[in-house]
Protein backbone atom coordinates (compact mmCIF):
# COMPACT_ATOMS: atom_id res chain seq x y z
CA UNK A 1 73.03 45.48 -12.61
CA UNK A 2 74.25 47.53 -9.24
CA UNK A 3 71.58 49.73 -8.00
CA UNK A 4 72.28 53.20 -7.51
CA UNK A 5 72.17 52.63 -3.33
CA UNK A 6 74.66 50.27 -3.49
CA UNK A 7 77.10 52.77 -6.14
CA UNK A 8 76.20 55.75 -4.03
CA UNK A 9 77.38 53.40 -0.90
CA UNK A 10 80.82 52.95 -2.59
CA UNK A 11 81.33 55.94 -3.66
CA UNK A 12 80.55 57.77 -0.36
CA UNK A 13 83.04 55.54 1.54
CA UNK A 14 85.73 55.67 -0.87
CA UNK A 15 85.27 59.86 -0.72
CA UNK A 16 85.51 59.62 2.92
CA UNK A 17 89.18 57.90 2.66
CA UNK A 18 90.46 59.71 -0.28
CA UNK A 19 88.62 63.28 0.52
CA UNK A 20 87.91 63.85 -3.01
CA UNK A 21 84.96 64.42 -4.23
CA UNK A 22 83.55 61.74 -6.66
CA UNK A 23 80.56 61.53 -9.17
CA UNK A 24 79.12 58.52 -11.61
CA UNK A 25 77.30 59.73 -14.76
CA UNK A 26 75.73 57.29 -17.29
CA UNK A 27 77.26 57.34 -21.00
CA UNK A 28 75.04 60.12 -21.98
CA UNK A 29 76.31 62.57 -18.83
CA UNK A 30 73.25 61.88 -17.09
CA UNK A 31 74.27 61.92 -13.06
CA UNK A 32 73.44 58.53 -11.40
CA UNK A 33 75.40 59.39 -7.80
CA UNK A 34 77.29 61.47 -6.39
CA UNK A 35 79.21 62.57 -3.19
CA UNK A 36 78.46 66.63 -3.98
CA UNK A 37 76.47 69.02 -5.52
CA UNK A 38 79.60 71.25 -6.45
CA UNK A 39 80.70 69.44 -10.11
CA UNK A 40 78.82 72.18 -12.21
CA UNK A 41 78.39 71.49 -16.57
CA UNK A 42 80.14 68.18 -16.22
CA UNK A 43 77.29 66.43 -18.71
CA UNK A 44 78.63 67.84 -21.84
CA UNK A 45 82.31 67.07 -21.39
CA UNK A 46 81.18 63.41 -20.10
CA UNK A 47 79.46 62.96 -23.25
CA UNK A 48 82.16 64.41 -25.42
CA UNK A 49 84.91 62.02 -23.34
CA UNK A 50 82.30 58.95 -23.60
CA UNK A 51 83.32 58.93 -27.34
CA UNK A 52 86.83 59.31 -27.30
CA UNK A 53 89.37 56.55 -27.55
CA UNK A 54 90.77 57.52 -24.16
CA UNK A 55 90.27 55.63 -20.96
CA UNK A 56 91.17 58.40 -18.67
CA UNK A 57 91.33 62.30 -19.67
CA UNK A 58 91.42 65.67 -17.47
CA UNK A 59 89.55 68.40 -18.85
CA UNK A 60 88.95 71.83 -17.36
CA UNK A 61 89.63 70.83 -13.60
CA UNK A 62 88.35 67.23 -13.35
CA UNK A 63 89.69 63.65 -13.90
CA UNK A 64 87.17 61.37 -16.42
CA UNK A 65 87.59 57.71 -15.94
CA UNK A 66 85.84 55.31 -18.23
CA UNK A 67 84.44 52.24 -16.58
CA UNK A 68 83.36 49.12 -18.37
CA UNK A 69 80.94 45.82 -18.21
CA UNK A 70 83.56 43.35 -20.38
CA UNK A 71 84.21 45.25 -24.05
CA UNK A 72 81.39 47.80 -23.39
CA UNK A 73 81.38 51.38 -21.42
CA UNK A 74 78.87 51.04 -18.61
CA UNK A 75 80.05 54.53 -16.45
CA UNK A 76 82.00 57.12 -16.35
CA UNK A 77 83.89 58.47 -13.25
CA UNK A 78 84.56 61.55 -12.25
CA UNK A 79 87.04 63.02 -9.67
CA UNK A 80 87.05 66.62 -8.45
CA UNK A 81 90.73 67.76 -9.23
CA UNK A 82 93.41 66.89 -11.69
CA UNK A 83 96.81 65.77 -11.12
CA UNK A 84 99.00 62.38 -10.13
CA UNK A 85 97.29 61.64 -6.79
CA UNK A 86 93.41 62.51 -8.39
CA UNK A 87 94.56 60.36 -10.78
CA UNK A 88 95.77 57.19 -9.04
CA UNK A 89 92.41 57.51 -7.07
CA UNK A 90 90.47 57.58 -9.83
CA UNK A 91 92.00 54.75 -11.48
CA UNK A 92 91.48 52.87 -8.05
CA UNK A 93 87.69 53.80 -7.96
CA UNK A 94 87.04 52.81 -11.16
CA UNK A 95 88.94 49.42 -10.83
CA UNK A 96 86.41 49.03 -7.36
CA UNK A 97 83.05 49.84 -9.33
CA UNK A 98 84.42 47.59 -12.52
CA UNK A 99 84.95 44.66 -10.10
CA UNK A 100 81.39 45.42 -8.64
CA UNK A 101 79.93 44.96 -11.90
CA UNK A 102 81.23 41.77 -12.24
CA UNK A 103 80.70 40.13 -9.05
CA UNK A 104 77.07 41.77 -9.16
CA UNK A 105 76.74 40.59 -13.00
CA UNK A 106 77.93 36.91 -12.27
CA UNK A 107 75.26 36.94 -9.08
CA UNK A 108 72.53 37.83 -11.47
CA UNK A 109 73.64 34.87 -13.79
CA UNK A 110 73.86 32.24 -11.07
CA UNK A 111 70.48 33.58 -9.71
CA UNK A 112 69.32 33.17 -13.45
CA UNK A 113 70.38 29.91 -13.63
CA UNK A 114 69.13 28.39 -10.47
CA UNK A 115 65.59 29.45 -11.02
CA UNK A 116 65.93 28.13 -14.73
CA UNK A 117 66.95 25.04 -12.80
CA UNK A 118 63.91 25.25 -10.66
CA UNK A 119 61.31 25.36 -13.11
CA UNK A 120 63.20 22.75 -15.75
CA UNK A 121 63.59 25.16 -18.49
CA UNK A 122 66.67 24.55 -19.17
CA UNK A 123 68.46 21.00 -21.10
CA UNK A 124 70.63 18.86 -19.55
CA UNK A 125 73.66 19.43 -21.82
CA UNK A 126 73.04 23.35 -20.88
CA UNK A 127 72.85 22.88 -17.08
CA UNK A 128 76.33 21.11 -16.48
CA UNK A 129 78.14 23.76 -19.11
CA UNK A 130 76.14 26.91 -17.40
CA UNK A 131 77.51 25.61 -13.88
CA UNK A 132 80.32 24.91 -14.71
CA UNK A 133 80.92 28.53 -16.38
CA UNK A 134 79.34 29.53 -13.33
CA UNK A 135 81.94 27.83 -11.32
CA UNK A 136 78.34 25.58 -9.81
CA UNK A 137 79.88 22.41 -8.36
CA UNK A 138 77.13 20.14 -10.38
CA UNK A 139 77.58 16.81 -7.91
CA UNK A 140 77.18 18.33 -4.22
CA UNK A 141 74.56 17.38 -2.57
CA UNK A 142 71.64 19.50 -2.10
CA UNK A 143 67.89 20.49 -0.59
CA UNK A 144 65.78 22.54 -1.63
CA UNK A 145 63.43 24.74 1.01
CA UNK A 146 60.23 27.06 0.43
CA UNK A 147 59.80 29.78 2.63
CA UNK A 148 56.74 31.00 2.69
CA UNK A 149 55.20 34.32 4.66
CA UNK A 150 51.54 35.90 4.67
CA UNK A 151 53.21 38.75 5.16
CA UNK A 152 55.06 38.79 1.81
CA UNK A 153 53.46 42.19 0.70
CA UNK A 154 54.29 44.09 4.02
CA UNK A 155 57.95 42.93 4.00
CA UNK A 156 60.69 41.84 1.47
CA UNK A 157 60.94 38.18 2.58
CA UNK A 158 63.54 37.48 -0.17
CA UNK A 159 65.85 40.28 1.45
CA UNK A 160 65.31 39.30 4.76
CA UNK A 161 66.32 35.84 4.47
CA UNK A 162 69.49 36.83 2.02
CA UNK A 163 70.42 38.71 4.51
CA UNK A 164 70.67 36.57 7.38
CA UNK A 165 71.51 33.12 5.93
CA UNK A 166 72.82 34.31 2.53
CA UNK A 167 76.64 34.70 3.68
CA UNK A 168 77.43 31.00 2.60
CA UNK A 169 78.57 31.03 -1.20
CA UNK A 170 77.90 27.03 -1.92
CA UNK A 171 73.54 28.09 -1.08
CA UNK A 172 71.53 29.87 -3.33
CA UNK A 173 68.57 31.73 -2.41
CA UNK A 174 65.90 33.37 -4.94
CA UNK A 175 62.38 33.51 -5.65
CA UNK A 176 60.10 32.14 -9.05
CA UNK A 177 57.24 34.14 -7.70
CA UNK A 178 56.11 36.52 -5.37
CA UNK A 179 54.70 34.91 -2.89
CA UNK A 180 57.58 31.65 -1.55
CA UNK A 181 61.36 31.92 -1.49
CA UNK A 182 63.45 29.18 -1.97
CA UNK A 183 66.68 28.27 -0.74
CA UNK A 184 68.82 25.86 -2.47
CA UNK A 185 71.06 24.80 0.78
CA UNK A 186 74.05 22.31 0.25
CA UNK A 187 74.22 19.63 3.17
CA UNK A 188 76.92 17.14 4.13
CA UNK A 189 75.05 13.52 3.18
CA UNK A 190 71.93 12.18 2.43
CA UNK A 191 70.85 11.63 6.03
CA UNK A 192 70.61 15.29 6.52
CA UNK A 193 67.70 15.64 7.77
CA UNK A 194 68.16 17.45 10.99
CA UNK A 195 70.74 19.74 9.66
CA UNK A 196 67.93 20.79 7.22
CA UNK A 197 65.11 20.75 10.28
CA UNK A 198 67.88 23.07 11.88
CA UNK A 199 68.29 25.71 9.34
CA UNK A 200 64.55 25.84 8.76
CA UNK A 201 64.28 26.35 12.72
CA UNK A 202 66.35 29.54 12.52
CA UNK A 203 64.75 30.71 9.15
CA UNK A 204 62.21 30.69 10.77
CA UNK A 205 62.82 32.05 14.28
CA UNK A 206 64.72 34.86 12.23
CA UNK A 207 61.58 35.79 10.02
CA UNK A 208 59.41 35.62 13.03
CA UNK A 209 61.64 38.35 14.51
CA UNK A 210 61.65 40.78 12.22
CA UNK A 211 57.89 40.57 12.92
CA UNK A 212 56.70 38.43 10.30
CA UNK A 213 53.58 36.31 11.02
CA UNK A 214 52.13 32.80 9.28
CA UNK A 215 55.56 31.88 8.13
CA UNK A 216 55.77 28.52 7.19
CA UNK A 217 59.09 26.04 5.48
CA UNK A 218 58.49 23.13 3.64
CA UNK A 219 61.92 20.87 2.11
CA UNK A 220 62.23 18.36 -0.37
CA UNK A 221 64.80 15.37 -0.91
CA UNK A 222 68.26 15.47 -0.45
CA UNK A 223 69.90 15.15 -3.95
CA UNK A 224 73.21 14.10 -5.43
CA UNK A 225 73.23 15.71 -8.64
CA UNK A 226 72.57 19.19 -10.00
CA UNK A 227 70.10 18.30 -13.00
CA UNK A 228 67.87 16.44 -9.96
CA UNK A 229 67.60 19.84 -7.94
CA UNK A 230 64.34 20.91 -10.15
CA UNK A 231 62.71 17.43 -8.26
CA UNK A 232 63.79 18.64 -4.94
CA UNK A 233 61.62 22.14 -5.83
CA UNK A 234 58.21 19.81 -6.53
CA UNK A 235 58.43 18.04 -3.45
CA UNK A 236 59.10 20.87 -1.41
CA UNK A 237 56.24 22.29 -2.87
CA UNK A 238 54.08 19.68 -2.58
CA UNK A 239 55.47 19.37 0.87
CA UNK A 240 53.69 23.36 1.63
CA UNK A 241 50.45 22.72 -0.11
CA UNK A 242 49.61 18.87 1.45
CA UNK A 243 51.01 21.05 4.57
CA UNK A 244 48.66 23.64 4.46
CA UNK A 245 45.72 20.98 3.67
CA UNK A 246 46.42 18.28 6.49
CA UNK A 247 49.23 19.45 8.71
CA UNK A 248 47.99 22.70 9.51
CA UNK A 249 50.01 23.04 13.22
CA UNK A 250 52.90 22.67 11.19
CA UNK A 251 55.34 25.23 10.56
CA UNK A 252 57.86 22.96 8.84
CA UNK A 253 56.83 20.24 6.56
CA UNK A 254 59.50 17.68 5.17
CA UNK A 255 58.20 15.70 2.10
CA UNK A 256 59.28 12.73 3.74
CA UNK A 257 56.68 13.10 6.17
CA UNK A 258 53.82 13.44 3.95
CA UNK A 259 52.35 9.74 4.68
CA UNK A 260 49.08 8.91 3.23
CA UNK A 261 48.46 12.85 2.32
CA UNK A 262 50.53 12.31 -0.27
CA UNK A 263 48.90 10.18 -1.99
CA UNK A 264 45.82 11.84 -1.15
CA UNK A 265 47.06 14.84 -3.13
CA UNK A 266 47.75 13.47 -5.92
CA UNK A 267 44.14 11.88 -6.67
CA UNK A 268 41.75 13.51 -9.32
CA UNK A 269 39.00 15.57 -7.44
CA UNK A 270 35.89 13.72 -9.50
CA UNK A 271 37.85 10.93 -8.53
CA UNK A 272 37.82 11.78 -4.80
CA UNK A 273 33.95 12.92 -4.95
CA UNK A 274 32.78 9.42 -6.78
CA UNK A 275 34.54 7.55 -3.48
CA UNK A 276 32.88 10.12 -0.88
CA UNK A 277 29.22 9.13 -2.91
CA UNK A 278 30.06 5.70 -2.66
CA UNK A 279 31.13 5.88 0.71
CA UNK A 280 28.39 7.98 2.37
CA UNK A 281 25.75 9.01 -0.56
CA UNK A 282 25.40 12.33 -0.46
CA UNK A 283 26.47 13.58 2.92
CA UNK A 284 29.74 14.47 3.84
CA UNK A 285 31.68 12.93 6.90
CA UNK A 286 32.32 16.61 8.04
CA UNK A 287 28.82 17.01 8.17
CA UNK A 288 28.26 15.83 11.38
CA UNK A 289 27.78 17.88 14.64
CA UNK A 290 30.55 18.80 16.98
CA UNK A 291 30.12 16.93 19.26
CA UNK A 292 30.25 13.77 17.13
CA UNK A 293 33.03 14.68 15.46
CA UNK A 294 35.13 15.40 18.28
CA UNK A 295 34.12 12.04 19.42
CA UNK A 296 35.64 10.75 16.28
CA UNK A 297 38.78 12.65 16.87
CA UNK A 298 39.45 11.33 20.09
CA UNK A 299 38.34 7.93 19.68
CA UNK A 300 41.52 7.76 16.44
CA UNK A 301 43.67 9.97 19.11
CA UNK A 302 43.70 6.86 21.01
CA UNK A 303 43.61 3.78 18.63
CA UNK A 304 40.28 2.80 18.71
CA UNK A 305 39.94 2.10 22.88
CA UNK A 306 36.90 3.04 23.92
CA UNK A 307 37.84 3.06 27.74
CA UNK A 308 40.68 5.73 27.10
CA UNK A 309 38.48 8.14 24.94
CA UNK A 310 35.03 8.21 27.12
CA UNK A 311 37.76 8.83 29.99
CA UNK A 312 39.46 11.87 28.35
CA UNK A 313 35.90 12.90 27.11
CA UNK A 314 34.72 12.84 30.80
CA UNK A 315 31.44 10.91 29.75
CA UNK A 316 30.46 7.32 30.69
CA UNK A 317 31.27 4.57 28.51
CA UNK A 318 27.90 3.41 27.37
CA UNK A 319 27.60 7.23 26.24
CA UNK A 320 30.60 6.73 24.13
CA UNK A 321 29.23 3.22 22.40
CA UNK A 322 25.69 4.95 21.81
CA UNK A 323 27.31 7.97 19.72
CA UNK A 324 29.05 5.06 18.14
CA UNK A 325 26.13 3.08 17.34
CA UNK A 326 24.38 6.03 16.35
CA UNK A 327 27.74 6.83 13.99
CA UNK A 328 27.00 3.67 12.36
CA UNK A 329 23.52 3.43 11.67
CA UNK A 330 23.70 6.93 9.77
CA UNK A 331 27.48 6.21 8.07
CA UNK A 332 27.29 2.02 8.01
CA UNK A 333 30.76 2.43 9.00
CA UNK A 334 31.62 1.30 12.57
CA UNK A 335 34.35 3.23 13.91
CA UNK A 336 35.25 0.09 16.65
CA UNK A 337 36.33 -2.16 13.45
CA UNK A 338 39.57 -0.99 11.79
CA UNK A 339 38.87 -1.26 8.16
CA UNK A 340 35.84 1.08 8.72
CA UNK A 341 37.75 3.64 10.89
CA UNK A 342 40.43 3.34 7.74
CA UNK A 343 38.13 4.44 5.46
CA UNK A 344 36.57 6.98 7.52
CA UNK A 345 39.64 8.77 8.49
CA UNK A 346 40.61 8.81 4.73
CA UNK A 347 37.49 10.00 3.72
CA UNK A 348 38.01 12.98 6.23
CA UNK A 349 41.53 13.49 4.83
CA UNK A 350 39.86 13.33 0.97
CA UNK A 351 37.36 16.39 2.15
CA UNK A 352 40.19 18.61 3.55
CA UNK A 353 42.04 17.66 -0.38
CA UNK A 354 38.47 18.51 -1.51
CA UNK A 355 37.33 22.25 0.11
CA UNK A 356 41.41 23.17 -0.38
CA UNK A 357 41.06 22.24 -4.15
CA UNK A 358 37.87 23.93 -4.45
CA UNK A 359 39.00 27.02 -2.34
CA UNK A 360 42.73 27.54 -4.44
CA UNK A 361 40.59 27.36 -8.27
């Protein structure tokens, strides 16, 4: 429904053309807004008017003006004064604040619908007859974005971004929760992918503006079809968390990029804790000292070659081969033969998954 800013907004600019005082009570004469203080014992009469069969009425120096949401009174105007012109502004106010309630009304739907659509709570058959009530076009093409702010209690992120990128009527942008909004953006074709990159640049620069720190946009899959938008919404999500566990410099995150974290995600953790057992008994690979594991870093920084990495590390070759020996003898994994630098990069990746698990039950 309209707040009461937004009616006392309308109502003070439309006062300030027509210089007549105006005032909105609710169907029991109970003031909502208004542009005075002067409209003394208006309650009663509003009340008494409410349950005539009338639609507009003048009683004891002021113009009543019934306002409705479809069949059903919703308002009641009320113009200082009485006569033809009073009257024709009246009846122009109330047609303003009737077509308010509608557009507002058919906004709340279509925000209703799309985070329905979100979650999958809604069937098939319903989704293609809601959009198309909702005038939806149900085969553009579409992406789905989370936005996502530490800052989320401090300032209204949902508001923020509605205000600077909601202008376009074919996006949608709401929120399931309080913590991530989500944009549903329409894009030209399937390759989209740096039109999407793009908007989630300036979503971001915008957010980052108004002061807001740790903001971070994840986007799922282009899709064709309106029922497939709900898929879109889990990969973008899985896009943030995998983000958050192994992509941490990121401030966007496309699911397409996900590589091998994906996968990682989506492994059991007794699963994950059987292969780090099996892998190094019981000590973790992030166990290790800092030096070594910066060693380790460096040495998968740059593929493997030893020359490169005791270079960038400033120390002398043999020094590097002697942290790797001593690597191996306490891991049985030597870093210098692919397969066991495979498996001890994953196994790194697998206790980030782990702690992040762990740390979000």
């Amino acid at each position: 429904m309209i707040s009461n800013q937004i009616l006392q907004g309308t109502i003070d600019g439309l006062k300030a053309i027509s210089r007549v005082e105006l005032c909105i009570v609710d169907t029991e004469g109970r003031e909502m807004v208004s542009t005075t203080q002067g409209l003394n014992n208006v309650s009663g009469q509003a009340r008494e008017f409410a349950k005539s069969p009338a639609d507009s009425q003048e009683i004891q120096g002021y113009s009543y003006f019934k306002i409705y949401d479809d069949s059903s009174l919703e308002y009641i105007l009320i113009a200082a004064g009485t006569g033809e012109d009073v009257y024709m502004i009246g009846k122009m106010v109330a047609f303003q604040i009737q077509n308010l309630i509608v557009a507002y009304k058919e906004r709340f739907d279509k925000d209703n619908f799309i985070k329905n659509l979100l979650l999958d709570n809604l069937l098939l058959v319903d989704i293609y007859s809601r959009a198309k009530k909702l005038h939806i076009a149900p085969d553009a093409k579409r992406v789905v974005m989370i936005v996502e702010s530490d800052d989320h209690k401090d300032f209204n992120v949902l508001e923020s971004v509605r205000t600077h990128f909601g202008s376009n009527s074919s996006d949608f942008i709401t929120a399931v929760d309080e913590n991530d909004v989500i944009v549903v953006k329409e894009v030209e074709d399937f390759e989209s992918t740096r039109e999407v990159e793009k908007a989630a640049a300036t979503i971001l620069a915008k957010l980052k503006d108004e002061g807001m720190t740790d903001v971070h946009v994840a986007y799922g899959s282009a899709v064709g079809e309106i029922k497939e938008v709900s898929r879109s919404y889990k990969e973008a999500k899985m896009a943030m968390d995998v983000g958050k566990i192994f992509f941490t410099e990121r401030e966007i995150v496309a699911y397409s990029e996900l590589g091998i974290g994906r996968l990682i995600y989506q492994l059991p953790v007794p699963l994950c804790k059987m292969f780090i057992k099996e892998i190094f008994g019981g000590k973790s690979p992030d166990e290790f000292d800092e030096e070594t594991l910066v060693t380790i870093m460096r040495f998968f920084e740059n593929s493997l070659n030893v020359s490169e990495t005791s270079r960038q590390l400033y120390i002398h070759r043999n020094t590097l081969v002697y942290r790797l020996d001593k690597l191996q003898k306490s891991t049985g994994l030597d870093l210098r033969i692919f397969e066991d630098a495979i498996t001890f990069k994953i196994a790194l990746m697998v206790v980030k998954y782990m702690k992040y698990m762990e740390k979000d039950n």
